[in-house]
Protein backbone atom coordinates (compact mmCIF):
# COMPACT_ATOMS: atom_id res chain seq x y z
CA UNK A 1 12.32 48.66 82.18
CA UNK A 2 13.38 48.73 78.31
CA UNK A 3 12.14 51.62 76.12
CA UNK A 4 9.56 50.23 74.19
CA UNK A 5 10.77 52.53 71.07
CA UNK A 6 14.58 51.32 71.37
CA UNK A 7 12.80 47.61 71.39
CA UNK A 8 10.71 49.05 68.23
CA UNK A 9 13.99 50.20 66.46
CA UNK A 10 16.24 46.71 67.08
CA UNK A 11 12.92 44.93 65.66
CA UNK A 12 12.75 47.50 62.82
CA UNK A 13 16.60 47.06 62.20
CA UNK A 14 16.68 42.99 62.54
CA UNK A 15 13.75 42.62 59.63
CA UNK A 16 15.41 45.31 57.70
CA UNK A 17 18.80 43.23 57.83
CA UNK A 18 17.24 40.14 57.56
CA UNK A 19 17.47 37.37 54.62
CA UNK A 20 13.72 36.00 55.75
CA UNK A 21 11.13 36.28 57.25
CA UNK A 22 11.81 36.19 61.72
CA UNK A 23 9.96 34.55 64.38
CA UNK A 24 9.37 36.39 67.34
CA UNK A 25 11.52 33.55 69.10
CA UNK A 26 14.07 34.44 66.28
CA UNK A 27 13.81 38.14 66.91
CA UNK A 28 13.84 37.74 70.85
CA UNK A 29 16.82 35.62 70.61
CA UNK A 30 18.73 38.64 69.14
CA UNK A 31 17.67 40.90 71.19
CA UNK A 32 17.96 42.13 75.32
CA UNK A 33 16.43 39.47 77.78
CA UNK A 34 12.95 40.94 78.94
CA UNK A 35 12.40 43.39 75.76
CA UNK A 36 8.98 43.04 74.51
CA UNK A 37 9.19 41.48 70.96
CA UNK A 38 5.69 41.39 70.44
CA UNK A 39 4.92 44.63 71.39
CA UNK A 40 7.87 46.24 69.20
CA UNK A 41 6.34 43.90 66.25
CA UNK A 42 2.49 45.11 66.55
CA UNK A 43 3.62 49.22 66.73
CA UNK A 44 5.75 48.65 64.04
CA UNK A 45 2.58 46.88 61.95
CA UNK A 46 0.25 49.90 62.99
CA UNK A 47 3.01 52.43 61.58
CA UNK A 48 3.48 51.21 58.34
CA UNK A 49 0.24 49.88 57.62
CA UNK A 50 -1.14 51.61 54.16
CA UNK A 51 2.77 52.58 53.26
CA UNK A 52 4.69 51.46 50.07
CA UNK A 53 6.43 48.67 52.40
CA UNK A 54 3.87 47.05 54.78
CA UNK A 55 5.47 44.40 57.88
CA UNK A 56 3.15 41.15 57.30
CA UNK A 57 3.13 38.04 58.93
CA UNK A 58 3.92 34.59 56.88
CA UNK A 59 3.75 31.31 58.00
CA UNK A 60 3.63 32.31 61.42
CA UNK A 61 6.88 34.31 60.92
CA UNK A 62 7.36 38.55 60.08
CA UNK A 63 8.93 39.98 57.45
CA UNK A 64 8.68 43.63 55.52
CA UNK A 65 7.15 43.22 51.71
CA UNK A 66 6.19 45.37 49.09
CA UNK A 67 2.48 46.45 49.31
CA UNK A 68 0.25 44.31 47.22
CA UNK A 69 -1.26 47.44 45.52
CA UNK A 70 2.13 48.29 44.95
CA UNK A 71 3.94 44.93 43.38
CA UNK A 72 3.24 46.19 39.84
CA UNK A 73 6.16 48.38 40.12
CA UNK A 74 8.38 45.62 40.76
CA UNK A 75 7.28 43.82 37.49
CA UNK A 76 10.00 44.04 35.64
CA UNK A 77 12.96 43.75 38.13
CA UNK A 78 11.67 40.21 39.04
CA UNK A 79 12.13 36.59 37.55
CA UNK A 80 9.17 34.97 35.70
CA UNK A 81 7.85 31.91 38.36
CA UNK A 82 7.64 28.85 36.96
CA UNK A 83 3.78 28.21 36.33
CA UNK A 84 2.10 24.76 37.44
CA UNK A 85 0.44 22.78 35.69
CA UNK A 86 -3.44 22.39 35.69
CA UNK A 87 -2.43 18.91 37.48
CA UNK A 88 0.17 20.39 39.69
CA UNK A 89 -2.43 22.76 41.05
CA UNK A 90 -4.47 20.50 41.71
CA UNK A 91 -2.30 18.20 43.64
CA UNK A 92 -1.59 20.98 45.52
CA UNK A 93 -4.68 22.03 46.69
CA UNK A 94 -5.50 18.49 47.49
CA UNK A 95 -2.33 18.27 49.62
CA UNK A 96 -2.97 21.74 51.15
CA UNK A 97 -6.56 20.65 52.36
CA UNK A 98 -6.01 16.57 53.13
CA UNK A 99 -2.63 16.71 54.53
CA UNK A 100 -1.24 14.35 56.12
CA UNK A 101 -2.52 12.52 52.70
CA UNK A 102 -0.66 9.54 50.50
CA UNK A 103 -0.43 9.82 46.85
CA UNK A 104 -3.17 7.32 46.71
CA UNK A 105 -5.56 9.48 48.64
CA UNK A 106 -4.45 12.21 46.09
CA UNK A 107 -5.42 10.03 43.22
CA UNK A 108 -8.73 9.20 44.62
CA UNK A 109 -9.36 12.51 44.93
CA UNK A 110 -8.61 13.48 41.76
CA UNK A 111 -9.78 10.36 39.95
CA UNK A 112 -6.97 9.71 37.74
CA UNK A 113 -3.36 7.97 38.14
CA UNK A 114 -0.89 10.61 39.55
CA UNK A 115 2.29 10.94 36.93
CA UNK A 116 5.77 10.93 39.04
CA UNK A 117 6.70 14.30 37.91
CA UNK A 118 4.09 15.93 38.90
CA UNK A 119 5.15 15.57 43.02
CA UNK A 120 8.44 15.81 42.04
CA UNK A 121 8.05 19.02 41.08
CA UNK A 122 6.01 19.99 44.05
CA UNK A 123 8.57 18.76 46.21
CA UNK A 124 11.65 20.11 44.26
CA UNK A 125 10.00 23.80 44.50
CA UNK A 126 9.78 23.25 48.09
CA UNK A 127 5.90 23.95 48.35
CA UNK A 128 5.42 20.14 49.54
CA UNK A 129 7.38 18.19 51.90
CA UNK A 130 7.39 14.54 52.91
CA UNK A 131 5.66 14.17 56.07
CA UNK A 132 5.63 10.42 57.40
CA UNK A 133 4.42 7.26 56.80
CA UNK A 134 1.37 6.14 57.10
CA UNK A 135 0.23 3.49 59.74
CA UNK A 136 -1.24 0.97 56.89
CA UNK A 137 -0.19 -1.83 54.55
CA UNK A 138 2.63 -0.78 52.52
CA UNK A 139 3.64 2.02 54.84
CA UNK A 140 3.17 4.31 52.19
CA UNK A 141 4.65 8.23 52.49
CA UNK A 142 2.41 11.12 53.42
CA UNK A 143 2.64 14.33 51.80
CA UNK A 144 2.09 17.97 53.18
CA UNK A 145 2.70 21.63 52.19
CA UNK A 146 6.06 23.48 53.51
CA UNK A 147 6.51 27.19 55.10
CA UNK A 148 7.30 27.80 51.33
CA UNK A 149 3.61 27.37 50.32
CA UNK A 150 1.92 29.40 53.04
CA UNK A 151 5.17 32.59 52.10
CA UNK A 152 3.87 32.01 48.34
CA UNK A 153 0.55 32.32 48.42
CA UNK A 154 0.99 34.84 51.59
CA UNK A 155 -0.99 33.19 54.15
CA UNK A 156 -0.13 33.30 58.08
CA UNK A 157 -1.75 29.60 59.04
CA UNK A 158 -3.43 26.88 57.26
CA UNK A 159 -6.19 28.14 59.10
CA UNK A 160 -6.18 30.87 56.57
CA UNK A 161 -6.78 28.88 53.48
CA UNK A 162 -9.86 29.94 51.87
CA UNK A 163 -13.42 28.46 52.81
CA UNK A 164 -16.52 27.69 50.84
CA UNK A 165 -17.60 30.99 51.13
CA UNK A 166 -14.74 32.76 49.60
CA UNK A 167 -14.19 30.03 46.91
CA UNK A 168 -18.01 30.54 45.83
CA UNK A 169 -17.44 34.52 45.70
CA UNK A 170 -14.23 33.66 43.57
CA UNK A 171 -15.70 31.85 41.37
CA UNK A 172 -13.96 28.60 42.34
CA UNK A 173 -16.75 26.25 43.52
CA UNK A 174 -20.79 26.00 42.15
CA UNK A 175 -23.01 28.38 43.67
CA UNK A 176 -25.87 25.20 44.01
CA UNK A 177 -23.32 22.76 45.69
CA UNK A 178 -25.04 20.20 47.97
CA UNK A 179 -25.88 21.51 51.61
CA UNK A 180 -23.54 19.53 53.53
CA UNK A 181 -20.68 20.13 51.50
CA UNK A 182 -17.99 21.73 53.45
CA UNK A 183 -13.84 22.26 52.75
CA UNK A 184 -11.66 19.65 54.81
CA UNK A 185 -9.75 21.37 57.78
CA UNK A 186 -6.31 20.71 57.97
CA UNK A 187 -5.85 21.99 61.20
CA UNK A 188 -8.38 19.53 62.17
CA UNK A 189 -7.41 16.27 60.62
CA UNK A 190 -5.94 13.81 63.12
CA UNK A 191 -2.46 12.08 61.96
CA UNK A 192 -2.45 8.88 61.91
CA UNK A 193 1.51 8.19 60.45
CA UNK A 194 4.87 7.88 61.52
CA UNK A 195 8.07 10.62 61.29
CA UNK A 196 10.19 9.58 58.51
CA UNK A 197 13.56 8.28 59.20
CA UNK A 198 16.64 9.84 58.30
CA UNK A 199 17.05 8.88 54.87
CA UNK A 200 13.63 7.56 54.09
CA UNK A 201 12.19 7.96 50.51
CA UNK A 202 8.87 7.40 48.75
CA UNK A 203 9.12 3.43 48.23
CA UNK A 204 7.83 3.53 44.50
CA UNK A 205 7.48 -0.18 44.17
CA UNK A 206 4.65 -0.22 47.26
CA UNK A 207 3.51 3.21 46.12
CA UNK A 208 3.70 2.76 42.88
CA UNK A 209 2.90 5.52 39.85
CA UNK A 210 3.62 3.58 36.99
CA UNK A 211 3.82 6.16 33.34
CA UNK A 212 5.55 9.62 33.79
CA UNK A 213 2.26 10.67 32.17
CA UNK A 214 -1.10 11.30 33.61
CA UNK A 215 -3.77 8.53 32.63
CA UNK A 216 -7.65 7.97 33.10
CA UNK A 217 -8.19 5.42 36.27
């Protein structure tokens, strides 16, 4: 049987070394058939919870980051990110909750016309991904968030977005909303498209934006 601290340091060494965030399957692949990945990964998160560097899971995936408490300190040796726009966000979060959704479904959501740029932008930054297409007229593309989006905003799952309760306590939703309002589950949204094909694009002319600019519907 392996040593469950040599296991500990090899998984301590690989995230150290590594340019992302690991799997377990990523880690295990690396390492002695029969060592216990999981283990090594969980002792490792007990001994440096509360330090400076804290080893947090992301998008289902581990890697070692600088406590939150801590990221002031790093202010000034990192870039500015590029800040979204009020309608960026807001696509966003509509993708993040409705995927798989079509940029119609986005616009009915949001009540106005969706400008081009604004899901190019999404897309180019990585934080939203083509899914499919959708089994309707027009075939149109479906949209849904990346890996990206769950590393940026530092959550492990969709399952981890935030609910009604903790939108209410941040201020984010009315405190007087209708009873039988409730946040949609992506986890629990049934897919109803086909996988794109290798070089498949948004057809504009079926799902079509019209003005680079944002406009009342």
């Amino acid at each position: 049987m392996r040593d469950p601290g040599h296991t500990e340091r090899e998984v301590e060494a690989l995230l150290f070394a590594a340019a992302g965030p690991l799997s377990l399957q990523d880690m295990a692949r690396r390492l002695p058939e029969g060592a216990d990945v999981a283990g090594a990964v969980a002792a490792l998160q007990c001994r440096y919870a509360g330090r400076g560097v804290e080893l947090v899971c992301v998008a289902e995936r581990w890697r070692f980051q600088t406590a939150e408490d801590l990221a002031w300190l790093m202010t000034e040796e990192r870039d500015e990110p590029r800040r979204l726009s009020k309608a960026a966000q807001e696509t966003l979060a509509i993708i993040a909750y409705h995927q798989p959704v079509t940029r119609a479904e986005i616009e009915a959501v949001r009540g106005v016309q969706a400008s081009r740029g604004t899901l190019d932008v999404l897309l180019e930054l990585g934080l939203v991904r083509m899914r499919g297409r959708r089994r309707s007229p027009g075939r149109p593309v479906t949209y849904g968030t990346t890996d990206a989006f769950l590393e940026h905003f530092g959550l492990p799952s969709l399952a981890d977005l935030p609910g009604v309760a903790e939108m209410k306590a941040a201020g984010l939703l009315s405190l007087d909303l209708p009873a039988d309002f409730s946040v949609p589950d992506p986890m629990g949204l049934a897919s109803d498209e086909d996988p794109l094909e290798e070089g498949d694009a948004p057809e504009f002319h079926v799902d079509f934006v019209g003005e680079a600019e944002e406009t009342q519907g």
